[in-house]
N, C-alpha and C. Protein backbone atom coordinates (compact mmCIF):
# COMPACT_ATOMS: atom_id res chain seq x y z
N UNK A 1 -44.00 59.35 -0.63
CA UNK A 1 -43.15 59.01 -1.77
C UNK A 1 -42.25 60.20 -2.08
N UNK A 2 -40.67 59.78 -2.28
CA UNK A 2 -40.23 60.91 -2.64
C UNK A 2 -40.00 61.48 -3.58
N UNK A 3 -39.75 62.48 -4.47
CA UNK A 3 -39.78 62.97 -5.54
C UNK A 3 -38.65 62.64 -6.23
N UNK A 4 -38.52 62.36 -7.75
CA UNK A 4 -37.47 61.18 -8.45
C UNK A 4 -36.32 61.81 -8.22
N UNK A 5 -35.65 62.90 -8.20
CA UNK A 5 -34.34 63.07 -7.87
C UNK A 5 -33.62 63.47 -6.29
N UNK A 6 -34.60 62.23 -5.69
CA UNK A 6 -33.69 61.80 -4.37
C UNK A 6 -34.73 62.86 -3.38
N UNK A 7 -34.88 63.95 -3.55
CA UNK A 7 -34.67 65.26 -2.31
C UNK A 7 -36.58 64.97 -1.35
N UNK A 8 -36.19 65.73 -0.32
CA UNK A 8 -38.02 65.64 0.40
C UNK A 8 -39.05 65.87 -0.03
N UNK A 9 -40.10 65.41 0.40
CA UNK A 9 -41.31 66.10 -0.05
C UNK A 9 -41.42 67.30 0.70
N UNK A 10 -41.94 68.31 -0.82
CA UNK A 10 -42.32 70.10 -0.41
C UNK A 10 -42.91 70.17 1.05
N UNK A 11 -42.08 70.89 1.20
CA UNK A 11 -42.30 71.55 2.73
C UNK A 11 -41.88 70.84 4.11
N UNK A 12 -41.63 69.55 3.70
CA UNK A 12 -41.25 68.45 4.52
C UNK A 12 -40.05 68.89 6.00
N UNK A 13 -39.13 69.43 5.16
CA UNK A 13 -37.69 70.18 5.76
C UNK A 13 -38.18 71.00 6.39
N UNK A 14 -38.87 72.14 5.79
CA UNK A 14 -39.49 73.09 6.60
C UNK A 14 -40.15 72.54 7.71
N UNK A 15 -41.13 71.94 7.97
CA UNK A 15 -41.83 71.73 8.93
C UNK A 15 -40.89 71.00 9.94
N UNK A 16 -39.76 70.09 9.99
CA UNK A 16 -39.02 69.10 10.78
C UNK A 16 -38.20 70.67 11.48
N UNK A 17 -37.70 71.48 10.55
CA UNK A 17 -36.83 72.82 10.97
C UNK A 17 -37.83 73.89 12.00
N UNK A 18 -39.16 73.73 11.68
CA UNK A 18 -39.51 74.42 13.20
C UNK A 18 -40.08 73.65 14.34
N UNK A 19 -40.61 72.36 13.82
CA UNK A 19 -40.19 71.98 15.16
C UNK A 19 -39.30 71.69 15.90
N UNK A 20 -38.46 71.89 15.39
CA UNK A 20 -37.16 71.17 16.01
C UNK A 20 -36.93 72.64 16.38
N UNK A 21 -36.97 74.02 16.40
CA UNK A 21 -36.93 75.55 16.53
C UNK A 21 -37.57 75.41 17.60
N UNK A 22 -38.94 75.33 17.71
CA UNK A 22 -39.55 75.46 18.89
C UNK A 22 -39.47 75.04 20.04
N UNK A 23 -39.58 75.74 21.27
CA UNK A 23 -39.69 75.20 22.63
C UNK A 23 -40.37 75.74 23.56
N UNK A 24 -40.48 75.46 24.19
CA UNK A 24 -42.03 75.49 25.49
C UNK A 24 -41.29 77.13 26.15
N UNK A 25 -40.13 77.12 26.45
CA UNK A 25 -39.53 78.26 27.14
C UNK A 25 -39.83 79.35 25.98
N UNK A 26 -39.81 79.49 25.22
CA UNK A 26 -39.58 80.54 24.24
C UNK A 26 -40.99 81.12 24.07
N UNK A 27 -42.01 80.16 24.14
CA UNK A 27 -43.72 80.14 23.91
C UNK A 27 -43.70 81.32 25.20
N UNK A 28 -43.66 80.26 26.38
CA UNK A 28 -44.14 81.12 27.59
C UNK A 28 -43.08 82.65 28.03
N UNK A 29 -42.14 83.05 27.07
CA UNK A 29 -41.61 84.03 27.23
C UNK A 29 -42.64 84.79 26.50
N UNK A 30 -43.00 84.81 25.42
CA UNK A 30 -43.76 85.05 24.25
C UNK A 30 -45.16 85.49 24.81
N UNK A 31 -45.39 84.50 25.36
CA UNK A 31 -47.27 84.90 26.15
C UNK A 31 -46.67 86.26 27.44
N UNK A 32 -45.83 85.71 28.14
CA UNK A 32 -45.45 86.54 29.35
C UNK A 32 -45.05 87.89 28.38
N UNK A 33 -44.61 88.47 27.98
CA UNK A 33 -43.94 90.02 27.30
C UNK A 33 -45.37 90.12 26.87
N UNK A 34 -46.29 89.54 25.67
CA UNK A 34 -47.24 89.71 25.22
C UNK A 34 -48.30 90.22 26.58
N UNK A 35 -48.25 89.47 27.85
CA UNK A 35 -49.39 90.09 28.67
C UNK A 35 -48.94 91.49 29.72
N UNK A 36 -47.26 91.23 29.33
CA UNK A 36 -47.08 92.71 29.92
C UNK A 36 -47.25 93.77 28.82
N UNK A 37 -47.25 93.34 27.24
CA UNK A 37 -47.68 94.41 26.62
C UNK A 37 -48.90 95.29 26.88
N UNK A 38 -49.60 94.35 27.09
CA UNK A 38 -50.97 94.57 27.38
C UNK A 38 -51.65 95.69 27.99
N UNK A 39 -50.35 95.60 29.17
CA UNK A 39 -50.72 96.49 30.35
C UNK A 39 -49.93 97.56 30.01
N UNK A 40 -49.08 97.22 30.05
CA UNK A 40 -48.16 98.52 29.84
C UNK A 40 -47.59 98.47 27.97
N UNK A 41 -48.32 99.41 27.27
CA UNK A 41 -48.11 99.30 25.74
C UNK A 41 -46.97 100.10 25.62
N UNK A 42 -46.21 101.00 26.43
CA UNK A 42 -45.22 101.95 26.28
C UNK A 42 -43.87 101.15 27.30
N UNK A 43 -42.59 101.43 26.69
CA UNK A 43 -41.80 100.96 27.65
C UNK A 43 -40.60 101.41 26.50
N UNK A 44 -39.86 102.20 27.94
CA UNK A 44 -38.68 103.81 27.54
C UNK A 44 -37.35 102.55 27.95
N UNK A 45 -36.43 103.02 27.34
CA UNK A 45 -35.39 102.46 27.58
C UNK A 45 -34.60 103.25 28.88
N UNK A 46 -33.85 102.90 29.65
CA UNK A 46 -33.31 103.31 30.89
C UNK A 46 -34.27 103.11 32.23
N UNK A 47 -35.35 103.07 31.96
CA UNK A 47 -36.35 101.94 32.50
C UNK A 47 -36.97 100.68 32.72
N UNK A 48 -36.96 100.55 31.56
CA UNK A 48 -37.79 99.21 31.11
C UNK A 48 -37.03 98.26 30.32
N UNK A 49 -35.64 98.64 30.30
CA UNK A 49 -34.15 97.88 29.48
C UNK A 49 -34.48 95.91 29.39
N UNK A 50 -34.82 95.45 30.80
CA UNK A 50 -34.92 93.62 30.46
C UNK A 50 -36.38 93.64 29.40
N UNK A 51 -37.63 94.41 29.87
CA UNK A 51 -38.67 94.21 28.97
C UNK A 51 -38.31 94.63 27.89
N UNK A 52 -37.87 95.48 27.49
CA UNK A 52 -37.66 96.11 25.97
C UNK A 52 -36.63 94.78 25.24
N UNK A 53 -35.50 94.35 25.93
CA UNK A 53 -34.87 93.07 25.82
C UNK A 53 -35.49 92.10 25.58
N UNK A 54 -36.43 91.82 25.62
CA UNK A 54 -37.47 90.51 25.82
C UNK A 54 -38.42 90.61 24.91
N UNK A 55 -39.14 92.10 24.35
CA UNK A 55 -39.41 91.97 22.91
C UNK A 55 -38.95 91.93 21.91
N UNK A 56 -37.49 92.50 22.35
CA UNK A 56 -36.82 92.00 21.33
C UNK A 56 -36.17 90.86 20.40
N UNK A 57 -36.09 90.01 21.69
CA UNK A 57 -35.73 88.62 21.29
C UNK A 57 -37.30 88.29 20.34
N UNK A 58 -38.74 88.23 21.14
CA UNK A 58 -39.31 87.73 20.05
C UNK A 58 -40.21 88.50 19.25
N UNK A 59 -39.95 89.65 18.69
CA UNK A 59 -40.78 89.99 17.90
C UNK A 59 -41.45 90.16 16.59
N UNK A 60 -40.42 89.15 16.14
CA UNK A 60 -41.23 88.33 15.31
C UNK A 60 -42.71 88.20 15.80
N UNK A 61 -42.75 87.07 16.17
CA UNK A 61 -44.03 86.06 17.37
C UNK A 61 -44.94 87.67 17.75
N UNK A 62 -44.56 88.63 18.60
CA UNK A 62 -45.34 89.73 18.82
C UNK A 62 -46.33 90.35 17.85
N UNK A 63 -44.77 90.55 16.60
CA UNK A 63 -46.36 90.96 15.94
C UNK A 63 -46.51 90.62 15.02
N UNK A 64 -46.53 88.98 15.10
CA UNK A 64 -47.42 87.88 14.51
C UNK A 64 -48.84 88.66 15.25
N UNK A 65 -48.45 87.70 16.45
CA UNK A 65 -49.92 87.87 17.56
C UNK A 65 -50.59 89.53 17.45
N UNK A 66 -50.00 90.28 17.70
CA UNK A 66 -51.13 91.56 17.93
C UNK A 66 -51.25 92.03 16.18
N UNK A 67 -51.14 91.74 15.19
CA UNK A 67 -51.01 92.07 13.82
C UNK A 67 -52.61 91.51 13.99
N UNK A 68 -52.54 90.09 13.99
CA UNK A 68 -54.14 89.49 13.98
C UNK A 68 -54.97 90.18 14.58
N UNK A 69 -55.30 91.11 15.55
CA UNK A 69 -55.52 92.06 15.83
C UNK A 69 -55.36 93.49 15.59
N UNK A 70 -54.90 93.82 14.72
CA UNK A 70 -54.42 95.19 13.71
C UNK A 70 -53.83 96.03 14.61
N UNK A 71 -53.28 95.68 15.49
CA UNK A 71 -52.72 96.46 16.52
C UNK A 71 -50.72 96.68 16.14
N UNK A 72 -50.66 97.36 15.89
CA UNK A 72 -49.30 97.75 15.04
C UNK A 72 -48.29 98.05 16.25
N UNK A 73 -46.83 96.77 16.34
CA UNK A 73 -46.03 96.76 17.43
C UNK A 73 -44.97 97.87 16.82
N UNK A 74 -44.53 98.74 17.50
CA UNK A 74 -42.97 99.03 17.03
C UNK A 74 -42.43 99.16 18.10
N UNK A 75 -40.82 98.71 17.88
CA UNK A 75 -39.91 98.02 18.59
C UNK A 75 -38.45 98.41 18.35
N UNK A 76 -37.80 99.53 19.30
CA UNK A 76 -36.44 99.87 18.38
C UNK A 76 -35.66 99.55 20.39
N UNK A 77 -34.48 99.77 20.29
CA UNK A 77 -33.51 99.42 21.93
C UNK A 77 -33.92 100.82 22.80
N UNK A 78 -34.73 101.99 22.26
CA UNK A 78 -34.88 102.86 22.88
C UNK A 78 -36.68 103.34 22.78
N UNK A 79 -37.21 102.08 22.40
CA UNK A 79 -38.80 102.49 23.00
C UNK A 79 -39.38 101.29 21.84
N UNK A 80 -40.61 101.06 22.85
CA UNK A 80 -41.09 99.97 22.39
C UNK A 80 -42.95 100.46 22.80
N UNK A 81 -43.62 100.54 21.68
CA UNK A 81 -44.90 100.97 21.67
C UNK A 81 -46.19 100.27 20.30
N UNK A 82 -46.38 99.52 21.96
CA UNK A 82 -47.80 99.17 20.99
C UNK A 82 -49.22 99.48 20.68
N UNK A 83 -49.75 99.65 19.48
CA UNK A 83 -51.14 101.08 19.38
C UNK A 83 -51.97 99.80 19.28
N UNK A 84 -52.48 99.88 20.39
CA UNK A 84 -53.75 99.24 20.81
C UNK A 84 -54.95 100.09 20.43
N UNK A 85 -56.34 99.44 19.93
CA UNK A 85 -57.19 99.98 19.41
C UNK A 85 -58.08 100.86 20.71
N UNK A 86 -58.28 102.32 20.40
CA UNK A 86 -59.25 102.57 21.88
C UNK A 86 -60.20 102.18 21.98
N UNK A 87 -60.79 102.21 22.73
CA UNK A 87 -62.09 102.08 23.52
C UNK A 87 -63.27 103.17 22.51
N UNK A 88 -64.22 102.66 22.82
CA UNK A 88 -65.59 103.38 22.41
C UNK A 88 -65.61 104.35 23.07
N UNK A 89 -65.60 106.05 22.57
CA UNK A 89 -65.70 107.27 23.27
C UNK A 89 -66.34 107.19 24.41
N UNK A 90 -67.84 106.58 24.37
CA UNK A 90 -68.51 106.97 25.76
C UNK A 90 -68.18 106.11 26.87
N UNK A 91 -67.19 105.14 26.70
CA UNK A 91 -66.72 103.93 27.55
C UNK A 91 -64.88 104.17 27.93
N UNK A 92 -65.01 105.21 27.49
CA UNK A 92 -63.10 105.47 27.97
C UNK A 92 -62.76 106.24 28.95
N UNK A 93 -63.90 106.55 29.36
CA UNK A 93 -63.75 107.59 30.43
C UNK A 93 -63.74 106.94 32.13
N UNK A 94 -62.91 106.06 32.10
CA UNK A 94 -63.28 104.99 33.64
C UNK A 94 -63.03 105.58 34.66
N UNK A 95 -63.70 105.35 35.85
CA UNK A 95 -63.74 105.68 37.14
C UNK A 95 -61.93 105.82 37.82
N UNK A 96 -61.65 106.71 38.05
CA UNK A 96 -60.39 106.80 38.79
C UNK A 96 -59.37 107.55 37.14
N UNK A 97 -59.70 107.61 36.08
CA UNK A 97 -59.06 107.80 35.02
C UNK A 97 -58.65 109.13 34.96
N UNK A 98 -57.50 109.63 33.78
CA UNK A 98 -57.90 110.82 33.87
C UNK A 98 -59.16 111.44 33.08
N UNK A 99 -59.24 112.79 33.48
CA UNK A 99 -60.34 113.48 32.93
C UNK A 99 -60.52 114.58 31.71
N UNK A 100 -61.61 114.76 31.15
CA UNK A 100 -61.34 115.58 29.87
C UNK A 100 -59.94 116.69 29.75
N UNK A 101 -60.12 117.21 30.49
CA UNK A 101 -59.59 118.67 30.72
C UNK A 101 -57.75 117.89 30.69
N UNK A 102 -57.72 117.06 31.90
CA UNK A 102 -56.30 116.50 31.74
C UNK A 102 -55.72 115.98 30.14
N UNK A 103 -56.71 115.20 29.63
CA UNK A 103 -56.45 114.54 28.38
C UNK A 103 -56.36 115.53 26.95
N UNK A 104 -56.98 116.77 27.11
CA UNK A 104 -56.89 118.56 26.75
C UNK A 104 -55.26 118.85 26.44
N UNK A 105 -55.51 118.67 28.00
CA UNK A 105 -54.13 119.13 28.23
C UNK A 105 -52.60 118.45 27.41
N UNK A 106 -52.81 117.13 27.97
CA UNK A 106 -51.90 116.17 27.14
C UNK A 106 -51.79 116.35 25.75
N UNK A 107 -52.37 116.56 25.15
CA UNK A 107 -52.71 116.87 23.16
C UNK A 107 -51.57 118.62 23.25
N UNK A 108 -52.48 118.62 23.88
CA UNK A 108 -51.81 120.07 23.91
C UNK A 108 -50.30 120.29 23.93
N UNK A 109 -49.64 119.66 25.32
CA UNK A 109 -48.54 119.80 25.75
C UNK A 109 -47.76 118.87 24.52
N UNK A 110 -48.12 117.96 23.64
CA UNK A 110 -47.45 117.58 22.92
C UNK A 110 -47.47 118.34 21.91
N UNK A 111 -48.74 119.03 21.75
CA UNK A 111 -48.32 120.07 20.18
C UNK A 111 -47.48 121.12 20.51
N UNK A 112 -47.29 121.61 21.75
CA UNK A 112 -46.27 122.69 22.26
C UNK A 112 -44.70 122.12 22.27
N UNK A 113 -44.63 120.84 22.55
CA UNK A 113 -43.44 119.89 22.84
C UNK A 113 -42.24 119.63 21.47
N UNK A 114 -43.13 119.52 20.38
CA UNK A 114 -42.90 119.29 19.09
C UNK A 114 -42.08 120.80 18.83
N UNK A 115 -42.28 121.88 19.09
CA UNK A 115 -41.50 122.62 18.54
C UNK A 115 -40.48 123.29 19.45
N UNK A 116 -40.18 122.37 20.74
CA UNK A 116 -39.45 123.32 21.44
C UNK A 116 -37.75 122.47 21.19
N UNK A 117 -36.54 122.54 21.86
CA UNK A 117 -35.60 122.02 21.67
C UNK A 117 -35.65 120.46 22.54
N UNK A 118 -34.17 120.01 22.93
CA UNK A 118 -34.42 118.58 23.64
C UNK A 118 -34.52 119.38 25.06
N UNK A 119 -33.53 120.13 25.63
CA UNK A 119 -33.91 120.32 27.07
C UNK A 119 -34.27 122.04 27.31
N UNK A 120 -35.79 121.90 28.09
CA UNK A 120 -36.31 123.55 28.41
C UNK A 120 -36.43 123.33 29.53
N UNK A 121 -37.37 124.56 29.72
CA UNK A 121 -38.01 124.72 31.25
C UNK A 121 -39.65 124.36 31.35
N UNK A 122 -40.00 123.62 32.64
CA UNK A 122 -41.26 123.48 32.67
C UNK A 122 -42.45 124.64 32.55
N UNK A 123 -41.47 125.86 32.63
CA UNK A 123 -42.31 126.72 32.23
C UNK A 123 -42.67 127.22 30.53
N UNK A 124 -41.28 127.28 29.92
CA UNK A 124 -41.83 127.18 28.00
C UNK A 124 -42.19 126.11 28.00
N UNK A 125 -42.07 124.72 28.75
CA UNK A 125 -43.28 123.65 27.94
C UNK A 125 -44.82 123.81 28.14
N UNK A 126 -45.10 124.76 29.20
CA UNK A 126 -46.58 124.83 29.09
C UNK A 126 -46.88 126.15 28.71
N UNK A 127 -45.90 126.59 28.35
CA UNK A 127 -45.82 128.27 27.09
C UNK A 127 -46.84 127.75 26.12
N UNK A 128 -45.49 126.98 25.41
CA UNK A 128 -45.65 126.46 23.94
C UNK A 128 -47.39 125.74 23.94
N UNK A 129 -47.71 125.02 24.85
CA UNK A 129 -49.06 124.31 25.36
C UNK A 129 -50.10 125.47 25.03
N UNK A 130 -49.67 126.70 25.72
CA UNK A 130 -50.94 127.65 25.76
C UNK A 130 -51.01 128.04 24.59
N UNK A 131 -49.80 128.65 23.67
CA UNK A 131 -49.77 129.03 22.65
C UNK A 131 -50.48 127.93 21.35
N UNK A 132 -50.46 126.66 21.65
CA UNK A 132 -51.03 125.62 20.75
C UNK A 132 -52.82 125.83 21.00
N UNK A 133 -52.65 125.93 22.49
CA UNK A 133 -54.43 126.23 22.62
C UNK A 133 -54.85 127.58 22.12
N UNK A 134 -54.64 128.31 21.93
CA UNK A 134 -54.83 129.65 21.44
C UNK A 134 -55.03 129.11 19.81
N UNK A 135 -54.14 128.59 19.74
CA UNK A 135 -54.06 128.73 17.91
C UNK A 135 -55.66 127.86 17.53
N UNK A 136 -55.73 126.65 18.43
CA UNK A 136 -56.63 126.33 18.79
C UNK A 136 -58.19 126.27 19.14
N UNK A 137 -58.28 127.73 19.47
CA UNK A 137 -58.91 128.33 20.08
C UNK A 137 -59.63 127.74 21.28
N UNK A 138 -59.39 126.92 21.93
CA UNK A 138 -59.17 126.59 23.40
C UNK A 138 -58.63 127.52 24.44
N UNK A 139 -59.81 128.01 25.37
CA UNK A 139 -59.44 129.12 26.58
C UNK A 139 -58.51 128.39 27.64
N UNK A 140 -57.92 129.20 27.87
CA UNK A 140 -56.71 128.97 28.59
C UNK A 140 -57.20 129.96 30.21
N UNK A 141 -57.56 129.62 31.10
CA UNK A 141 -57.50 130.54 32.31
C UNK A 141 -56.69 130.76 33.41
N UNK A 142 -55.85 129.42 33.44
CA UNK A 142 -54.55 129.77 34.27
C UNK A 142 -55.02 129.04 36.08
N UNK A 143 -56.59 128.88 35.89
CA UNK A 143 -56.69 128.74 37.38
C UNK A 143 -56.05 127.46 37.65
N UNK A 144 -56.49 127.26 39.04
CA UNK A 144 -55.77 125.84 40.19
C UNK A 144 -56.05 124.80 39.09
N UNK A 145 -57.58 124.61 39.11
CA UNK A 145 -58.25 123.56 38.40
C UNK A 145 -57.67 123.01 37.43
N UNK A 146 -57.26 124.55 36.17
CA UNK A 146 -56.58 123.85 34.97
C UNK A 146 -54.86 123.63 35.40
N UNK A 147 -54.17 124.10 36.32
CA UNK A 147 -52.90 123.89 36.45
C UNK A 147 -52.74 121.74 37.01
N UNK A 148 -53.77 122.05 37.95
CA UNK A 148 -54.00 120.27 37.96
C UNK A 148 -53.93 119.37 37.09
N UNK A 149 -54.70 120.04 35.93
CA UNK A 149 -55.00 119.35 34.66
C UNK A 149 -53.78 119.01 33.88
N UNK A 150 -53.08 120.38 33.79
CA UNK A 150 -51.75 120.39 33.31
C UNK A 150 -50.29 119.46 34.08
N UNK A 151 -50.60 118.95 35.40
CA UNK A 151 -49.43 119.01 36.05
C UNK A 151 -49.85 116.86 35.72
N UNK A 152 -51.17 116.67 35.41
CA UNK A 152 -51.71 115.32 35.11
C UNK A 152 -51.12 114.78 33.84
N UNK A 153 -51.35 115.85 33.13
CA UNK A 153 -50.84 115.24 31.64
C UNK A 153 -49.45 115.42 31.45
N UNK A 154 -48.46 116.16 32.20
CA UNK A 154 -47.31 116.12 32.47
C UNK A 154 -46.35 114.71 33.21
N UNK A 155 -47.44 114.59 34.02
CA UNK A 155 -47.77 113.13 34.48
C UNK A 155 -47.40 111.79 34.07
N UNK A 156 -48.83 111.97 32.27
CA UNK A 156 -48.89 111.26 31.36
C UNK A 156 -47.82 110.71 30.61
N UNK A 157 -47.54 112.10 30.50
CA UNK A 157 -46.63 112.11 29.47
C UNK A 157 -45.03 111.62 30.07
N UNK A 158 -44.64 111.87 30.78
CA UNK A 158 -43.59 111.19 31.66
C UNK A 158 -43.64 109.70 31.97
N UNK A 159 -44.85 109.09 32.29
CA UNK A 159 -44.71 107.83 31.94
C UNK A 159 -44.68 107.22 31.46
N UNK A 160 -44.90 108.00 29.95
CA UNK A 160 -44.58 107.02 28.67
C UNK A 160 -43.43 107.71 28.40
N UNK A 161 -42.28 108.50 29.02
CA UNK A 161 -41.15 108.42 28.48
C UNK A 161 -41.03 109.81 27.43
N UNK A 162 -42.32 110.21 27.26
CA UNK A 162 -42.42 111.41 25.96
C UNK A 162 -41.20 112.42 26.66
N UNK A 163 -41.51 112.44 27.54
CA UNK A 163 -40.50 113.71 28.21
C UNK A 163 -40.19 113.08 29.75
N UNK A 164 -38.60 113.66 29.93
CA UNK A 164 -37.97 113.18 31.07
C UNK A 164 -37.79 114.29 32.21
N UNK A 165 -38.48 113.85 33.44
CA UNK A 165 -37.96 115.40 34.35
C UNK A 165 -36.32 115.42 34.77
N UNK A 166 -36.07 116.07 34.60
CA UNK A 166 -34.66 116.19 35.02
C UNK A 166 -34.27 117.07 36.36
N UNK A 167 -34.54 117.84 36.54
CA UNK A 167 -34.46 118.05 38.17
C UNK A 167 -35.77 118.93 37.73
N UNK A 168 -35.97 118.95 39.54
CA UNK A 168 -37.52 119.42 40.17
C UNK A 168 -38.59 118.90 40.55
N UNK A 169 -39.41 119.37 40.64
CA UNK A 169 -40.76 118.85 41.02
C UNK A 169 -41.68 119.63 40.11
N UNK A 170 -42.40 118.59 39.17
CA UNK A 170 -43.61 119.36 38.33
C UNK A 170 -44.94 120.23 39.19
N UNK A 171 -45.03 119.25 40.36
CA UNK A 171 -45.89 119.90 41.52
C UNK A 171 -45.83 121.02 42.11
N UNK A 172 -44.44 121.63 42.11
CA UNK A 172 -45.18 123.20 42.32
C UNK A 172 -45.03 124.03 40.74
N UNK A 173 -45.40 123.32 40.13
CA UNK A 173 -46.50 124.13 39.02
C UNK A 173 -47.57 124.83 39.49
N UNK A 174 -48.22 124.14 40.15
CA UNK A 174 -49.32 124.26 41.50
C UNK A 174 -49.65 125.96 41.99
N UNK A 175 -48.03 126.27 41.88
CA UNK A 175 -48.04 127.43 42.87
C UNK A 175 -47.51 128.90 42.22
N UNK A 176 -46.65 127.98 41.25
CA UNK A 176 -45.69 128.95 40.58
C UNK A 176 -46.12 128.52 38.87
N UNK A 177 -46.11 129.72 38.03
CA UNK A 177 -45.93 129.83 36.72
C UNK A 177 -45.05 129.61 36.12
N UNK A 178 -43.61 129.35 36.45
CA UNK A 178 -42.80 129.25 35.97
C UNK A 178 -41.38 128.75 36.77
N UNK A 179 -41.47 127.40 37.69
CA UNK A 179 -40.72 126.95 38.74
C UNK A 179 -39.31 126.48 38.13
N UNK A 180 -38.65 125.68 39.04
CA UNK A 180 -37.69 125.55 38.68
C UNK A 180 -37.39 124.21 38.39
N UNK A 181 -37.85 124.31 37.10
CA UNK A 181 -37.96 122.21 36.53
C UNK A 181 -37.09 122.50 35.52
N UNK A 182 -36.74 121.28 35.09
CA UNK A 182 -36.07 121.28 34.00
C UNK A 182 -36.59 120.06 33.39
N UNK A 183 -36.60 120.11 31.97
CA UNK A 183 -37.81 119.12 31.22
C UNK A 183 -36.57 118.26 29.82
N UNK A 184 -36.71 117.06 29.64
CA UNK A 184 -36.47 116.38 28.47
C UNK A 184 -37.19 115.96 27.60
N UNK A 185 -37.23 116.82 26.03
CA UNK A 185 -38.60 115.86 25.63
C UNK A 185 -37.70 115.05 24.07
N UNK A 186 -38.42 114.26 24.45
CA UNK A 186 -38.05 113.19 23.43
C UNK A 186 -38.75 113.16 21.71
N UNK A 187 -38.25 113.90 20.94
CA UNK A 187 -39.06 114.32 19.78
C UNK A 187 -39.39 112.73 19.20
N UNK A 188 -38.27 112.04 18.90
CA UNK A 188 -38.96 110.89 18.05
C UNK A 188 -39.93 110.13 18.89
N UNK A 189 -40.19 110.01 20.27
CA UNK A 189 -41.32 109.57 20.76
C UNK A 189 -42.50 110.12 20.61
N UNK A 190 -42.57 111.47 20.61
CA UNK A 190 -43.67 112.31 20.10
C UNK A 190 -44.43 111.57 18.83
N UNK A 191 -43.45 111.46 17.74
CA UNK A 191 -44.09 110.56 16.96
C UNK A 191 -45.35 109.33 16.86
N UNK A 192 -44.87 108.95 18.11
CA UNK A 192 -45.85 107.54 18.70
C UNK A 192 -47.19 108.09 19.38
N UNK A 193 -47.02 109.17 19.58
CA UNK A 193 -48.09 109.26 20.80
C UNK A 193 -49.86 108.90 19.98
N UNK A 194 -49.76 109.63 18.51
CA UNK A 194 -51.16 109.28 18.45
C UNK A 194 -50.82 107.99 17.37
N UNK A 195 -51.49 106.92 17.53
CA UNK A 195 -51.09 105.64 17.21
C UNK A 195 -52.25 105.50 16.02
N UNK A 196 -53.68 105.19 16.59
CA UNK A 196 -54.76 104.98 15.32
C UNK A 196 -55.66 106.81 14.95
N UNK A 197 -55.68 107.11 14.03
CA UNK A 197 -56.96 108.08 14.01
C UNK A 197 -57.43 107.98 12.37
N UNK A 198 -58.01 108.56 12.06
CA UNK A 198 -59.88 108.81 11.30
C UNK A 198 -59.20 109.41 10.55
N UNK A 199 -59.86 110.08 9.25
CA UNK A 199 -59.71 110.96 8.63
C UNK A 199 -60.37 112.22 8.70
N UNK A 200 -61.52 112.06 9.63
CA UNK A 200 -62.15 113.43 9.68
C UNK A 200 -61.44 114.47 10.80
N UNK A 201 -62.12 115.30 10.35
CA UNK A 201 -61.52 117.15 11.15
C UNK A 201 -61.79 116.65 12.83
N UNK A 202 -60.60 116.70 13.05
CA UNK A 202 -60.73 116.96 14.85
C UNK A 202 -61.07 118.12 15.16
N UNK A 203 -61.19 119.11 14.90
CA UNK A 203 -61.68 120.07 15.50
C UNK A 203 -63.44 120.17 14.76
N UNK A 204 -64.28 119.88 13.40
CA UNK A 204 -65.22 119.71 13.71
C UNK A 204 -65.99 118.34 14.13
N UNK A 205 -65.08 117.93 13.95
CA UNK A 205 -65.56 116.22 14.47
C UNK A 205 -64.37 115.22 15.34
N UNK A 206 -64.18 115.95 16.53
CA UNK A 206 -63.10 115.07 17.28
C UNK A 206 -63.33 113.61 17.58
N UNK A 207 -64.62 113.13 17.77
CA UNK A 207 -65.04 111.53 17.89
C UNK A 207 -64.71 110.55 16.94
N UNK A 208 -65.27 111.37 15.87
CA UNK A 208 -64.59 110.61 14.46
C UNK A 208 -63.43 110.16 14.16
N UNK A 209 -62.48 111.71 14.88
CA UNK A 209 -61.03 111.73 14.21
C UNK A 209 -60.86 110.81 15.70
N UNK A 210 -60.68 110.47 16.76
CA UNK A 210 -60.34 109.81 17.14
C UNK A 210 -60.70 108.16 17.17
């Protein structure tokens, strides 16, 4: 029955206006970006330009879906990062993954990263790194072992875009203290890197705070 001065019943319009919105193509774009989020939660622009395109069209719908999951999307034409909840400390450590010392490292190289300009050398970015572990009080020894560690989370961090190599090879880090790389780091991505944490002291309680 309709209501006495002519117009629809509440909500009526609304509901005829999305279905008539919706379509099967738009859904399965929606699931498809959503299961490449999945995998890949980071995606840099000059890389990843059609995917970053493709959340954009629906992200609305995105973070509808990962919100229900408290998983917080952000989405700008130059990086797109979604903070997926981690894993249980004693279960994150998977076979083939990286390893403590690398993942050390990574924290590190971003607290060194944060205060340097947009373009250095691969050698002040793992300056600034040592100097963060010091403050830290994290030993720093310089051997093979930890330069591995370092050249991993350099790695890391390059594939999410935090920092861009611009000429060189990070690999002979390996050999040399101070080679001939040249580094881009991306400050407002820095921002993203730690997505969920705790309120307690990482340094007396790092499990917590993470």
């Amino acid at each position: 029955m309709s209501p006495p001065d002519g117009s629809s019943p509440t909500g009526a319009g609304d509901i005829a206006r999305r279905r008539k919105a919706w379509s099967p193509e738009a859904s399965l774009e929606v699931a498809a970006t959503a299961r490449l989020l999945m995998r890949r939660p980071w995606l840099v622009v000059g890389r990843d330009d059609e995917d970053i395109a493709a959340v954009l069209r629906n992200y609305a719908a995105l973070r509808d879906l990962f919100g229900r999951l408290g998983w917080p999307l952000y989405a700008d034409r130059d990086l797109v990062r979604l903070v997926k909840t981690p894993p249980a400390r004693l279960g994150a450590f998977a076979t083939g993954g990286p390893g403590p010392q690398t993942l050390q490292w990574f924290f590190l190289l971003v607290a060194g990263a944060e205060s340097l300009g947009r373009k250095v050398s691969l050698g002040a970015l793992v300056g600034a790194a040592r100097t963060a572990a010091a403050d830290a009080g994290v030993t720093s020894s310089g051997s093979l072992p930890e330069r591995r560690a370092i050249v991993g989370a350099i790695r890391m961090l390059s594939q999410r875009g935090v920092i861009v190599e611009l000429d060189g090879d990070v690999e002979d880090y390996l050999h040399d203290e101070d080679p001939e790389v040249l580094i881009e780091v991306h400050h407002t991505r820095l921002l993203h890197v730690i997505g969920h944490y705790g309120a307690a002291d990482p340094v007396s309680d790092p499990e917590a705070w993470l």
